[in-house]
Protein backbone atom coordinates (compact mmCIF):
# COMPACT_ATOMS: atom_id res chain seq x y z
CA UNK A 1 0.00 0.00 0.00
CA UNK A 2 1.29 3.38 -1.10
CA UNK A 3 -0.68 6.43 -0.11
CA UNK A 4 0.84 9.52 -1.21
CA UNK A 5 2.31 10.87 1.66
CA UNK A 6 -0.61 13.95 2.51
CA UNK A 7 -3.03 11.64 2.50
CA UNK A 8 -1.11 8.96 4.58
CA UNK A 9 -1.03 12.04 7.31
CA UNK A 10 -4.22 12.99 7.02
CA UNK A 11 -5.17 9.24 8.17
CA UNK A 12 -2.52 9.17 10.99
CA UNK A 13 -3.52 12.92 12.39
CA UNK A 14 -7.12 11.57 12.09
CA UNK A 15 -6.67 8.87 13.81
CA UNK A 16 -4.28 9.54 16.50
CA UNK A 17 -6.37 12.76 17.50
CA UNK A 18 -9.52 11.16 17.31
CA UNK A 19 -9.05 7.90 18.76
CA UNK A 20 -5.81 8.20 20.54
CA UNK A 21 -6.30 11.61 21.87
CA UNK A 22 -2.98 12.68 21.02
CA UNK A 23 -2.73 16.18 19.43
CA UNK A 24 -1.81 17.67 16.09
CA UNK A 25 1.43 18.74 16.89
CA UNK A 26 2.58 15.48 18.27
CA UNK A 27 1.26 13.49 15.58
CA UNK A 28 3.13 16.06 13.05
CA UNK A 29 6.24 15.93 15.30
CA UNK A 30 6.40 12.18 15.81
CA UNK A 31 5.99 11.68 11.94
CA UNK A 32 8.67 14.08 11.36
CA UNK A 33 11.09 11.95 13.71
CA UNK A 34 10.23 8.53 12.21
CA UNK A 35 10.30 9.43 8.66
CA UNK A 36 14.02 8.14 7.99
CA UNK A 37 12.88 5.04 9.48
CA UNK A 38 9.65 4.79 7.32
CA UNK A 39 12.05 5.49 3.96
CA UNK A 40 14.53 2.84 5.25
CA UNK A 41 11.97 0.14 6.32
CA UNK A 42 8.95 1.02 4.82
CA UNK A 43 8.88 3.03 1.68
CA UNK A 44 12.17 0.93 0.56
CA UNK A 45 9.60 -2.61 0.22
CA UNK A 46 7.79 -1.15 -2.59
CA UNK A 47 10.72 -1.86 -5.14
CA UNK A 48 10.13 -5.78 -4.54
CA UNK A 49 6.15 -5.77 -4.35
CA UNK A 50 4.03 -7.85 -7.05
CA UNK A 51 1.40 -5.50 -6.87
CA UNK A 52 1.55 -1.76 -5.53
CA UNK A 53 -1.83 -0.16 -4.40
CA UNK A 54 -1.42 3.63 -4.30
CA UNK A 55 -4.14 5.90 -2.73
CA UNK A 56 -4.24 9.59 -3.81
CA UNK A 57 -6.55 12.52 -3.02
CA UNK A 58 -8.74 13.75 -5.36
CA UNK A 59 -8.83 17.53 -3.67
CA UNK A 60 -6.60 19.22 -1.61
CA UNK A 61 -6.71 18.04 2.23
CA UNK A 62 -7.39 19.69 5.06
CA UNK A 63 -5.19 19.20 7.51
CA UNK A 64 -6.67 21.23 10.39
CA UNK A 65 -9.94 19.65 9.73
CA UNK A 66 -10.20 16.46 10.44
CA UNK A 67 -14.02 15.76 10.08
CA UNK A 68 -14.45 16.25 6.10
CA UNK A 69 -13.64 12.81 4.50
CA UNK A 70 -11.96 13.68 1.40
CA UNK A 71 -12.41 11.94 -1.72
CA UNK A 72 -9.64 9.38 -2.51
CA UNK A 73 -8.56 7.84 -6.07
CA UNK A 74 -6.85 4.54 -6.16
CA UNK A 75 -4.70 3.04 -8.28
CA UNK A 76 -3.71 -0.30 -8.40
CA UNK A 77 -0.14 -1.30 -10.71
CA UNK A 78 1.66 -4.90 -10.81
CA UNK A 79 4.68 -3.79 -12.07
CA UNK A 80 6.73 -5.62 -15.02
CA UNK A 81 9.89 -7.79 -14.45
């Protein structure tokens, strides 16, 4: 799974304030601090998938307002050897 990466922090900042109660700063702060790891052991695994499933928003996001869903494309690629 590949969400580009606004969308992929509109889902963690949605779900860590809403359900974990943490705020938007921390979220934004703790993603900053983990986002060599997520290139390293994360992002690097796409390179040796059979199939890559990419989500992308159709309309700029919202950060600061967490209760709109936004409208999400997907796009689904098995890439040639």
């Amino acid at each position: 799974m590949e969400p580009v990466d606004e969308l992929r922090t509109w889902w963690k900042l949605k779900r860590d304030v809403q359900e974990r109660g943490h705020s938007p700063e921390r979220v934004i702060e703790q993603l900053k601090q983990r986002e060599k790891d997520s290139l390293k052991y994360i992002k690097s695994q796409g390179e040796f998938a059979d199939i890559k499933v990419s989500f992308f928003n159709l309309n700029p996001l919202d950060l600061e307002n967490l209760e709109n869903e936004p409208a999400i494309g997907l796009q689904v690629v098995m890439p040639n050897e």
